[in-house]
PDB file of N, CA and C in Angstrom:
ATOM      1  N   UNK A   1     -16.476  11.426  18.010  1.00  0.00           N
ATOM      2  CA  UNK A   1     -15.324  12.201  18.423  1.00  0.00           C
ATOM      3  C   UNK A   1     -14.324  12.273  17.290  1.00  0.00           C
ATOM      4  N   UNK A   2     -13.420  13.744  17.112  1.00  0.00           N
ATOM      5  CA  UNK A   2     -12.655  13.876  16.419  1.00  0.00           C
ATOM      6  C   UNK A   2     -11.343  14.534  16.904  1.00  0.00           C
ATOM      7  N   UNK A   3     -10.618  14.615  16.340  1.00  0.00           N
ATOM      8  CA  UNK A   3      -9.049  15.179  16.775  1.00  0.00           C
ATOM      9  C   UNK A   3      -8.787  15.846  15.511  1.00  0.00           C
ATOM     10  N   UNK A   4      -8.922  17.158  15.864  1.00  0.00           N
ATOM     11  CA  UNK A   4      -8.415  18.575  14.983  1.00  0.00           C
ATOM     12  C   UNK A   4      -6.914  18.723  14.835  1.00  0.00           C
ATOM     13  N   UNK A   5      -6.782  18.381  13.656  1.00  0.00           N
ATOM     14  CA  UNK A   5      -5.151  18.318  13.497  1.00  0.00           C
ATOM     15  C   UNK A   5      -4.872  19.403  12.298  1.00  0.00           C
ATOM     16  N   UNK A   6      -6.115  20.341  12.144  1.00  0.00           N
ATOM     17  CA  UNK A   6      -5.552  21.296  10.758  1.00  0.00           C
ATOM     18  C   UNK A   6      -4.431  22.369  11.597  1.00  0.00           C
ATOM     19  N   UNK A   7      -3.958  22.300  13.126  1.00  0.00           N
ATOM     20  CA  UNK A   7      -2.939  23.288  13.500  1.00  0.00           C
ATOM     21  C   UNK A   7      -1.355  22.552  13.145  1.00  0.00           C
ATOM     22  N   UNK A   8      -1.612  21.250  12.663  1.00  0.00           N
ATOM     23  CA  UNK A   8      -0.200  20.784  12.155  1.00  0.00           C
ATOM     24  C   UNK A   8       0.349  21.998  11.182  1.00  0.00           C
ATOM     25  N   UNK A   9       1.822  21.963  11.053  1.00  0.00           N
ATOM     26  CA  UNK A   9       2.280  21.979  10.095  1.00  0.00           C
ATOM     27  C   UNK A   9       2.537  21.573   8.904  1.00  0.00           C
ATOM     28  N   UNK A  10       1.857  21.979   8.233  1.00  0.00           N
ATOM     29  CA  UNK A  10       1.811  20.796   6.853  1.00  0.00           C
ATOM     30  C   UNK A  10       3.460  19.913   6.189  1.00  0.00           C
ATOM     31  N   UNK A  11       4.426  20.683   6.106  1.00  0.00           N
ATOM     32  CA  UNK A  11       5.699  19.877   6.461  1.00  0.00           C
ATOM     33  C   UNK A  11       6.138  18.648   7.123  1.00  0.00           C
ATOM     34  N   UNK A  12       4.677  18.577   8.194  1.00  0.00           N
ATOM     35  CA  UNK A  12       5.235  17.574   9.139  1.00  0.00           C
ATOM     36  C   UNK A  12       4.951  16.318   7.944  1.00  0.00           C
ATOM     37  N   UNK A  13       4.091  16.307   7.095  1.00  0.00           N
ATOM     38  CA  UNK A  13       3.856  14.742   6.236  1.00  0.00           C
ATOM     39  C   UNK A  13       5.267  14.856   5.605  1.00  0.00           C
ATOM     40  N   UNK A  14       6.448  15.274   5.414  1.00  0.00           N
ATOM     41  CA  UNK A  14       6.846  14.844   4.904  1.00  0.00           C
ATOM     42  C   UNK A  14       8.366  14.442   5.401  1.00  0.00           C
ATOM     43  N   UNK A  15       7.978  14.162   6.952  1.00  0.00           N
ATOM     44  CA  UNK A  15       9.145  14.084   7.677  1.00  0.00           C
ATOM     45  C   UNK A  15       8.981  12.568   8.461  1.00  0.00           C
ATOM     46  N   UNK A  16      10.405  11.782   8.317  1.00  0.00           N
ATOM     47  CA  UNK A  16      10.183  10.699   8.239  1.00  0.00           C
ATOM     48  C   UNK A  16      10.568  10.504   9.981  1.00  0.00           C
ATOM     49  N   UNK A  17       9.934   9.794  11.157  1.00  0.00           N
ATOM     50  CA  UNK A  17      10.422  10.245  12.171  1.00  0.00           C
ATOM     51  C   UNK A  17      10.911   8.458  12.470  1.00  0.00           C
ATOM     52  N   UNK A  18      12.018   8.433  13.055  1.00  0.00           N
ATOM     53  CA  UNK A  18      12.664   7.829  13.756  1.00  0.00           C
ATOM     54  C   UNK A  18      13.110   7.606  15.448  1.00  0.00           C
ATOM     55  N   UNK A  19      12.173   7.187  15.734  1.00  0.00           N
ATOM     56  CA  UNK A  19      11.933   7.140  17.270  1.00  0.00           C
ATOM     57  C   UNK A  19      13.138   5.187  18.243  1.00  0.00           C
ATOM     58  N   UNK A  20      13.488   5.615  18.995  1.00  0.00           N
ATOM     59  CA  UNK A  20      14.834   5.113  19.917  1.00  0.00           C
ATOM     60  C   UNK A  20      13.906   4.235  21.063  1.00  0.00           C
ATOM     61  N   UNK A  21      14.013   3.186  21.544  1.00  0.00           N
ATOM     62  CA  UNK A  21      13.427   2.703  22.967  1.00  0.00           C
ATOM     63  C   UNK A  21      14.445   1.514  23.389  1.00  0.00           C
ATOM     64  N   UNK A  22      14.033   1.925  24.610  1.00  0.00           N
ATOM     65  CA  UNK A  22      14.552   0.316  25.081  1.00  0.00           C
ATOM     66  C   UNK A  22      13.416  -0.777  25.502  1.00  0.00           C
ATOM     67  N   UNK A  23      12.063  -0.439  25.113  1.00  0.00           N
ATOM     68  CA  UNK A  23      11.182  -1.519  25.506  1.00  0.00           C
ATOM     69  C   UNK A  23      10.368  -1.468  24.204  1.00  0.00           C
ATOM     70  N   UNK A  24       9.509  -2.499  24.195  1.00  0.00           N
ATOM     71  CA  UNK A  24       8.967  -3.037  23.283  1.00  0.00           C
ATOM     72  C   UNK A  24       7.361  -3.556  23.234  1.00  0.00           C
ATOM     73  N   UNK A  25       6.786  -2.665  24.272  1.00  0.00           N
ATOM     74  CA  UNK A  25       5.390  -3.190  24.505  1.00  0.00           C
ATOM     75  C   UNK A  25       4.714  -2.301  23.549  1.00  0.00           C
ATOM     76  N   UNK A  26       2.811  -3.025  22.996  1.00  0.00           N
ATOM     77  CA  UNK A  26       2.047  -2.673  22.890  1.00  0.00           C
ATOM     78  C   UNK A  26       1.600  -1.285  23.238  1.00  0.00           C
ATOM     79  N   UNK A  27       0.951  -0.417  22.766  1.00  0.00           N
ATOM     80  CA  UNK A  27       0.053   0.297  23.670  1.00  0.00           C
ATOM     81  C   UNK A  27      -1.010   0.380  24.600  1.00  0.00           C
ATOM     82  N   UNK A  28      -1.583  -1.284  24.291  1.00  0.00           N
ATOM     83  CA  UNK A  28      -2.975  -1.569  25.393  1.00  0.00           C
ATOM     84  C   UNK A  28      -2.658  -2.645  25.274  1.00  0.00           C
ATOM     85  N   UNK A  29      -3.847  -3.690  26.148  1.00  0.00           N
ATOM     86  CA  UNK A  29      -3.896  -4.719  26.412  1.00  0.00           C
ATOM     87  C   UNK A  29      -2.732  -5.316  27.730  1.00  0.00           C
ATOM     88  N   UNK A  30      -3.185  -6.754  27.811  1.00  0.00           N
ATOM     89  CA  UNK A  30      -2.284  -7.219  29.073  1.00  0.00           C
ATOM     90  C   UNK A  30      -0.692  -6.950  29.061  1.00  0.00           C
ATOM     91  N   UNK A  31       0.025  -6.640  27.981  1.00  0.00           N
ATOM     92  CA  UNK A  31       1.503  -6.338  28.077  1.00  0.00           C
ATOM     93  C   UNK A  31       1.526  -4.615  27.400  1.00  0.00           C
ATOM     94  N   UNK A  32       0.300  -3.881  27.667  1.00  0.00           N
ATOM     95  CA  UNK A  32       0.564  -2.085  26.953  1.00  0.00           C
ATOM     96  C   UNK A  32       0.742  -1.844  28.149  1.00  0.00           C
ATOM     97  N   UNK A  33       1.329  -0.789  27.623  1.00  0.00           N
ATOM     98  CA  UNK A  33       1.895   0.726  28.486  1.00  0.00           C
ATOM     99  C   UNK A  33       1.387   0.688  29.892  1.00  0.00           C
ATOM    100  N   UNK A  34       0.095   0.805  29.802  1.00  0.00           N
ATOM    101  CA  UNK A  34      -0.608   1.472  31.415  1.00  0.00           C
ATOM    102  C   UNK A  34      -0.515  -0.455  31.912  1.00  0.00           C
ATOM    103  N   UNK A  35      -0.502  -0.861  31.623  1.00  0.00           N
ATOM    104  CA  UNK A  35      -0.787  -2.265  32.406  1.00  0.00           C
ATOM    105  C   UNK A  35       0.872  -3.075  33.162  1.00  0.00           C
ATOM    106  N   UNK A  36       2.227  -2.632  32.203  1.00  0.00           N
ATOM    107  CA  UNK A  36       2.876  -2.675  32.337  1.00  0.00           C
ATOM    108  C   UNK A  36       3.486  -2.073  33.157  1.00  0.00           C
ATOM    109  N   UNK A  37       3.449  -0.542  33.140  1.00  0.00           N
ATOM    110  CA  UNK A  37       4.258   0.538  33.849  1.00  0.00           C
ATOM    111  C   UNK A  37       3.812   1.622  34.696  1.00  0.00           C
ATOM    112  N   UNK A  38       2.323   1.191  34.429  1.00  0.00           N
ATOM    113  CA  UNK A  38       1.342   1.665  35.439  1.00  0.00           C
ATOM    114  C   UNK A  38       1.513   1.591  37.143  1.00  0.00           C
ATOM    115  N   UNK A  39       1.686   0.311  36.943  1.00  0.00           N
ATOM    116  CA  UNK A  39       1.904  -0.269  38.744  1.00  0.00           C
ATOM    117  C   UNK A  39       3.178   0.238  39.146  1.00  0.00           C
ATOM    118  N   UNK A  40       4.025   0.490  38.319  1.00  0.00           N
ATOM    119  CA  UNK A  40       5.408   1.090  38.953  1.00  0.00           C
ATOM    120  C   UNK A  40       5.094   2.126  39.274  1.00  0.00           C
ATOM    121  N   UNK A  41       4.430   3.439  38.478  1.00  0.00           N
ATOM    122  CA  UNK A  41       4.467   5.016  38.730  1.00  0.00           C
ATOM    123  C   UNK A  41       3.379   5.023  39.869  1.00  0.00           C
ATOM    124  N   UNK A  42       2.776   3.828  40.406  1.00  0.00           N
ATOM    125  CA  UNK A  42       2.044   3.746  41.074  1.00  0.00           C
ATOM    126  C   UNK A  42       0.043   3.960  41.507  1.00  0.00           C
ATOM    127  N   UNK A  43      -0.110   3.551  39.977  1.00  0.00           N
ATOM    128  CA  UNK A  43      -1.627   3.018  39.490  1.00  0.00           C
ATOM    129  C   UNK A  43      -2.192   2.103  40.083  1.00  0.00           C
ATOM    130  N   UNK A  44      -3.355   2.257  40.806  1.00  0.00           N
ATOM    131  CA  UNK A  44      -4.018   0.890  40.933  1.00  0.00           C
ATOM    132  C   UNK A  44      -4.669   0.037  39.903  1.00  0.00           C
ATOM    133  N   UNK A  45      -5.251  -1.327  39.737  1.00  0.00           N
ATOM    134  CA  UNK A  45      -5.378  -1.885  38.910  1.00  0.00           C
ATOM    135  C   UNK A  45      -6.973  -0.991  38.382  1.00  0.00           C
ATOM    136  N   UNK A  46      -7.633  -0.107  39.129  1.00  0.00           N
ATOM    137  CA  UNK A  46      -8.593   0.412  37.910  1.00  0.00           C
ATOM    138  C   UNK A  46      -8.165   1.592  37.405  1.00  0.00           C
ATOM    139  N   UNK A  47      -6.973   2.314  37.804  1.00  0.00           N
ATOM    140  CA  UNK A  47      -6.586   3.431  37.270  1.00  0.00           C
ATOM    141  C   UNK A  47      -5.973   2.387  36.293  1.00  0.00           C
ATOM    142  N   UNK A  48      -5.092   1.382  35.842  1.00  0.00           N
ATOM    143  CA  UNK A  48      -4.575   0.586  34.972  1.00  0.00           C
ATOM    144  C   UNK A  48      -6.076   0.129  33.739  1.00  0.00           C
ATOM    145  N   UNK A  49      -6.855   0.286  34.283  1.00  0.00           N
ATOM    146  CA  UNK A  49      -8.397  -0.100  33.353  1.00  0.00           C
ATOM    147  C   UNK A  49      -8.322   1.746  32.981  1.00  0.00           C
ATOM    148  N   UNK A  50      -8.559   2.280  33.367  1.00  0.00           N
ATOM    149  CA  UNK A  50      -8.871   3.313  33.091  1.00  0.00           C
ATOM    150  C   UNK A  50      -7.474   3.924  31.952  1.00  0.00           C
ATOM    151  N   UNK A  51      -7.018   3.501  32.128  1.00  0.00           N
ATOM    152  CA  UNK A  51      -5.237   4.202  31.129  1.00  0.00           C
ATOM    153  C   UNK A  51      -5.557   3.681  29.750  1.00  0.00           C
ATOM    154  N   UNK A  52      -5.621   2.433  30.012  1.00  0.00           N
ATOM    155  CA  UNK A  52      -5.711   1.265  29.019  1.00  0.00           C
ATOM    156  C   UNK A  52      -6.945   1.825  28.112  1.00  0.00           C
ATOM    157  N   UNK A  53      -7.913   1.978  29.110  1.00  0.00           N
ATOM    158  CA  UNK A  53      -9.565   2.615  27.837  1.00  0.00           C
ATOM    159  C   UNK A  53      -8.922   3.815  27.088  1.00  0.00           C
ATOM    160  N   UNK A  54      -8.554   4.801  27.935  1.00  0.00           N
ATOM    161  CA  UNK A  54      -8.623   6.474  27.731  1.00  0.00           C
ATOM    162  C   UNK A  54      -7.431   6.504  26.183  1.00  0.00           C
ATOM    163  N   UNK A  55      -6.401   5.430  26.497  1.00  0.00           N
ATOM    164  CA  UNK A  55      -5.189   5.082  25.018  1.00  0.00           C
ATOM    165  C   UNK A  55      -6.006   4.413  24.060  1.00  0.00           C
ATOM    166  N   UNK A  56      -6.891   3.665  24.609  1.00  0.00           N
ATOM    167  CA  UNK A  56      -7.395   2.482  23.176  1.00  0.00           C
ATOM    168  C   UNK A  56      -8.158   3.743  22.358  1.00  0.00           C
ATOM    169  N   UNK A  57      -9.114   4.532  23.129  1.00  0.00           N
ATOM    170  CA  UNK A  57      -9.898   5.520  22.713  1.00  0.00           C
ATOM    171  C   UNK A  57      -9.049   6.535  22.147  1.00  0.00           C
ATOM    172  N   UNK A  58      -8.060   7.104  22.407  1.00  0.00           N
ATOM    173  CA  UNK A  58      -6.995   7.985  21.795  1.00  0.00           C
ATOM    174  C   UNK A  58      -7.070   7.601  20.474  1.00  0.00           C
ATOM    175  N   UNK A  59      -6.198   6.405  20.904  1.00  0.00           N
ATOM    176  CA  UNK A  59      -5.464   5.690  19.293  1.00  0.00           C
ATOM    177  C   UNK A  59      -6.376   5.828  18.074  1.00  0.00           C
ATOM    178  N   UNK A  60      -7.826   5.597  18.387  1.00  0.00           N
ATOM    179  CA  UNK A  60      -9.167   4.932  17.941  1.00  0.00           C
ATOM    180  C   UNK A  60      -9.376   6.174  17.168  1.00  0.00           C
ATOM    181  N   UNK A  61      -9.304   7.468  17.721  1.00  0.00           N
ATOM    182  CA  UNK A  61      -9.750   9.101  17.410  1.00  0.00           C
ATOM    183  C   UNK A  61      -8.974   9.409  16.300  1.00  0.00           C
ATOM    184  N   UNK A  62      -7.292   9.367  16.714  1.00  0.00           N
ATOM    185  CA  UNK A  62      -6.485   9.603  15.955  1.00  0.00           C
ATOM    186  C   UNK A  62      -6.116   9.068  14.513  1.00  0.00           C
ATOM    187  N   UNK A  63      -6.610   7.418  14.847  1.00  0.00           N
ATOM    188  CA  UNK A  63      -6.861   6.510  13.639  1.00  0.00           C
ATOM    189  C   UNK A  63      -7.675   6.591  12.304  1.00  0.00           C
ATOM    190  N   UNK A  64      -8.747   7.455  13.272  1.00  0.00           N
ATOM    191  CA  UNK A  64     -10.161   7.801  12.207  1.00  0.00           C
ATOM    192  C   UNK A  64     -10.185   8.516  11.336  1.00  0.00           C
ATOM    193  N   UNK A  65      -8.436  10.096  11.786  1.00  0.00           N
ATOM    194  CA  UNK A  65      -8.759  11.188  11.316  1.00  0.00           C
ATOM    195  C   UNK A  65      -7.732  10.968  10.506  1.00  0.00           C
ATOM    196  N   UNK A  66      -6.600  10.451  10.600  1.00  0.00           N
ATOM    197  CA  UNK A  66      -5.466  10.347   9.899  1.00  0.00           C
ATOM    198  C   UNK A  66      -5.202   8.649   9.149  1.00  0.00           C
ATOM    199  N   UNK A  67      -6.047   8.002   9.543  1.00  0.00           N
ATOM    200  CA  UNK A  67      -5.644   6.737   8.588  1.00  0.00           C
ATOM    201  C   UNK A  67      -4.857   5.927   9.359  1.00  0.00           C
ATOM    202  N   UNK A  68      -5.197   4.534   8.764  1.00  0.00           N
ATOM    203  CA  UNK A  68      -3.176   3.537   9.006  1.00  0.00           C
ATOM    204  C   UNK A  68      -2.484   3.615   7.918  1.00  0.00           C
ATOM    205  N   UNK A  69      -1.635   3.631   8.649  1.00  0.00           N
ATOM    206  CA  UNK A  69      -0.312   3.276   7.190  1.00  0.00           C
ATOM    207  C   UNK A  69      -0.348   1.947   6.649  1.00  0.00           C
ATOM    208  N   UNK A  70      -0.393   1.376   5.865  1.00  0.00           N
ATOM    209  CA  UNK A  70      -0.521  -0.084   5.589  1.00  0.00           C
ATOM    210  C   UNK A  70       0.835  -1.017   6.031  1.00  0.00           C
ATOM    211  N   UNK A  71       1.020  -2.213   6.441  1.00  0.00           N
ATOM    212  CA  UNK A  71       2.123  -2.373   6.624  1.00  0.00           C
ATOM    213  C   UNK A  71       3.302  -2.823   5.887  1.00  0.00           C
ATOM    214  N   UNK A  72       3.126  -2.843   4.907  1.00  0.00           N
ATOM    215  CA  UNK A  72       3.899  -2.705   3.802  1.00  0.00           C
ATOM    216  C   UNK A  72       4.810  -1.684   3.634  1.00  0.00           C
ATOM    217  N   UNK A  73       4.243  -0.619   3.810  1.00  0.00           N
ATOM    218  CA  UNK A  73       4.862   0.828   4.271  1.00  0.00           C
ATOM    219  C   UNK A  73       5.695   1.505   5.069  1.00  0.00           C
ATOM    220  N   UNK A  74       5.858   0.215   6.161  1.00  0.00           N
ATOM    221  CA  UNK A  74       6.398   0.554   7.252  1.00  0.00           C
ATOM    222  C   UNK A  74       7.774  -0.381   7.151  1.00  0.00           C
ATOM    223  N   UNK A  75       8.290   0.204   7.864  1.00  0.00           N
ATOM    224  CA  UNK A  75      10.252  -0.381   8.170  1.00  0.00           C
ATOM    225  C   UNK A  75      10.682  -0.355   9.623  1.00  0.00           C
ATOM    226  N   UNK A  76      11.299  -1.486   9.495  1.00  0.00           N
ATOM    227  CA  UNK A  76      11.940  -1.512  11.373  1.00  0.00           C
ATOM    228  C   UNK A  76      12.964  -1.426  11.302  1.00  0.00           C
ATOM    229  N   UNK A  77      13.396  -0.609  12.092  1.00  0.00           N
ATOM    230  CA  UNK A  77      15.443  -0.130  12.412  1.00  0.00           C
ATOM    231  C   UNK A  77      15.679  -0.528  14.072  1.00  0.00           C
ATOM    232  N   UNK A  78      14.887  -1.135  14.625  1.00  0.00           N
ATOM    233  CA  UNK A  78      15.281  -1.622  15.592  1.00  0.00           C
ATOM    234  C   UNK A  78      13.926  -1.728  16.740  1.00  0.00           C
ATOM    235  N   UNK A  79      14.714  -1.646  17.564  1.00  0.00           N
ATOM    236  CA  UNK A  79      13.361  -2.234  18.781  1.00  0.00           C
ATOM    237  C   UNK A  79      12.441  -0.963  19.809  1.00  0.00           C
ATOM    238  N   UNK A  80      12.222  -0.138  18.514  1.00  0.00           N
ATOM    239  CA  UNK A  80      10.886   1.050  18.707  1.00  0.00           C
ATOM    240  C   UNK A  80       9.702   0.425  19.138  1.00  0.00           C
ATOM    241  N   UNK A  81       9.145   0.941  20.759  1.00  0.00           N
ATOM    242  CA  UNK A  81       7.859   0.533  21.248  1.00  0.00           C
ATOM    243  C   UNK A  81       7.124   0.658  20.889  1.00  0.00           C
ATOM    244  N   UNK A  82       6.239  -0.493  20.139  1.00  0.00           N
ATOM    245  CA  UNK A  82       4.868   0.256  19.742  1.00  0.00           C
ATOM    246  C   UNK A  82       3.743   1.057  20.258  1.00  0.00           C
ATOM    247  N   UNK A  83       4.165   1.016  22.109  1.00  0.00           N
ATOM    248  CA  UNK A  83       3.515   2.031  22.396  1.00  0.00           C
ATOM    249  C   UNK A  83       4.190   3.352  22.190  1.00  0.00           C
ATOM    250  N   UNK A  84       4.883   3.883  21.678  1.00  0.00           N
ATOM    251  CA  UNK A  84       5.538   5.111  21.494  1.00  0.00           C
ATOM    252  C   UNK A  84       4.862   4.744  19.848  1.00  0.00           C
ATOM    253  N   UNK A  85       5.514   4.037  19.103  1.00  0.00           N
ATOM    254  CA  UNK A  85       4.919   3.807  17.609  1.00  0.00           C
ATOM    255  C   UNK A  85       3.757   4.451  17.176  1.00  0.00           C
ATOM    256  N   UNK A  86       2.992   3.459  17.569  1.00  0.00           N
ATOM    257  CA  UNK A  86       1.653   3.437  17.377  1.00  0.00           C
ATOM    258  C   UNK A  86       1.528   4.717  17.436  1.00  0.00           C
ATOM    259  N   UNK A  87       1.559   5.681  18.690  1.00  0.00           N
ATOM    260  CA  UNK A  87       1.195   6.921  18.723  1.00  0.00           C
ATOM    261  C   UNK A  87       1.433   7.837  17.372  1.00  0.00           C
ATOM    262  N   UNK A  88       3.142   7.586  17.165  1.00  0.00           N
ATOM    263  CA  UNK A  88       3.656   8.490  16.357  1.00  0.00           C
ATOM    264  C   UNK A  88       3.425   8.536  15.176  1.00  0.00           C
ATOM    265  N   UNK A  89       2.926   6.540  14.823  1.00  0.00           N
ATOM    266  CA  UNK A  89       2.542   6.223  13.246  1.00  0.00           C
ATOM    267  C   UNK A  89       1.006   6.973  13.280  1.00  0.00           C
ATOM    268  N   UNK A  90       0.291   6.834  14.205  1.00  0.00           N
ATOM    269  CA  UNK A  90      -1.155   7.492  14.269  1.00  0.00           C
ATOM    270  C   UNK A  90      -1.112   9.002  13.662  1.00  0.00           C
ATOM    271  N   UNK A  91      -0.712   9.674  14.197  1.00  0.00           N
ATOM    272  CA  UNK A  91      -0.578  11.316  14.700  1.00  0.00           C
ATOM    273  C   UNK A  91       0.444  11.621  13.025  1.00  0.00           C
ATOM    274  N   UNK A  92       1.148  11.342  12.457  1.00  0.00           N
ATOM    275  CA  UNK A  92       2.311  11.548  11.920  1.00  0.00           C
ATOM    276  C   UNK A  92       2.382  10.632  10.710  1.00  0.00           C
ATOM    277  N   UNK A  93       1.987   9.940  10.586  1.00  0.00           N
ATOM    278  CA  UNK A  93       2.489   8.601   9.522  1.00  0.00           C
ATOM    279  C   UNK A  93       1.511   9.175   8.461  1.00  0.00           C
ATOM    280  N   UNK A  94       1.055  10.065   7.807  1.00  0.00           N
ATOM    281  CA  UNK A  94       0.583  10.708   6.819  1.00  0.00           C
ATOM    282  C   UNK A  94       1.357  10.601   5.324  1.00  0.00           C
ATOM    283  N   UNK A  95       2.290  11.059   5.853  1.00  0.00           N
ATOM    284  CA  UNK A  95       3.279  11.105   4.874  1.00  0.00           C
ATOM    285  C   UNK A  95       3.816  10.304   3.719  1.00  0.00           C
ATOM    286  N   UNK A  96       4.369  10.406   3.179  1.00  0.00           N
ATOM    287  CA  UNK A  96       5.022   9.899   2.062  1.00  0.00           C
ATOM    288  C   UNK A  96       5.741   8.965   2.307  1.00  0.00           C
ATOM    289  N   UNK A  97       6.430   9.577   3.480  1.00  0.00           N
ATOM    290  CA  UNK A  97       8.124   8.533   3.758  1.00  0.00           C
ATOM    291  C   UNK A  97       7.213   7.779   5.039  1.00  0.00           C
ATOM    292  N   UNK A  98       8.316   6.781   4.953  1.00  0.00           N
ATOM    293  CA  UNK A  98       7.794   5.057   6.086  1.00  0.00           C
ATOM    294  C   UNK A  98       7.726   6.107   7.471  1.00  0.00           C
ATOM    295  N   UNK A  99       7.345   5.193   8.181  1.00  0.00           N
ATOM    296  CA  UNK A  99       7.330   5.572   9.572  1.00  0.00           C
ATOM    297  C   UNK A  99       7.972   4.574   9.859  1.00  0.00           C
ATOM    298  N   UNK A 100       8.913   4.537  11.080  1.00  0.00           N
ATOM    299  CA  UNK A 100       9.350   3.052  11.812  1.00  0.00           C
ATOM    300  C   UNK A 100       9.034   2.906  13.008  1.00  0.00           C
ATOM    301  N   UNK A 101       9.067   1.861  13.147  1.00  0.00           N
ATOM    302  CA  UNK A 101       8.275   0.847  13.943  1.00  0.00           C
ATOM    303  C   UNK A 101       9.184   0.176  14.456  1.00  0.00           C
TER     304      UNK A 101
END
């Protein structure tokens, strides 16, 4: 599997994005996203298995086509979720300038 990203804008690598949260979880595992906030919007625990695969597999696609940023590269300005992160460093962190985290 792949994720076709030649409809980006090529501009976007060179835009440094700065993302705001008030929480601080993972994207998977026992404290990510679907396991956390799942049961509130009202998930059962295999729709919570099922969130958790369908993101790990996202991340996994997006990872393949665009790279990690190394972490050296990266800068923290405050308490950005890495489940919001992760996404944005995935999808976006191409670029030149840091991504934060």
């Amino acid at each position: 599997m792949t994720a076709d990203l030649s409809g980006l804008d090529p501009r976007i690598s060179e835009i440094e994005f700065v993302l705001a949260s008030d929480v601080d979880n993972p994207l998977t595992g026992p404290k990510g996203a679907p396991a956390v906030y799942g049961p509130q919007k009202g998930a059962t625990e295999q729709d919570v298995e099922a969130l958790d695969a369908a993101l790990a597999h996202f991340a996994k696609v997006l990872e393949g086509v665009v790279g990690r940023r190394p972490p050296s590269t990266r800068r923290r300005r405050g308490p950005v979720p890495r489940a919001v992160s992760g996404t944005a460093r995935c999808c976006w962190g191409r670029g030149s300038g840091p991504v934060s985290r």
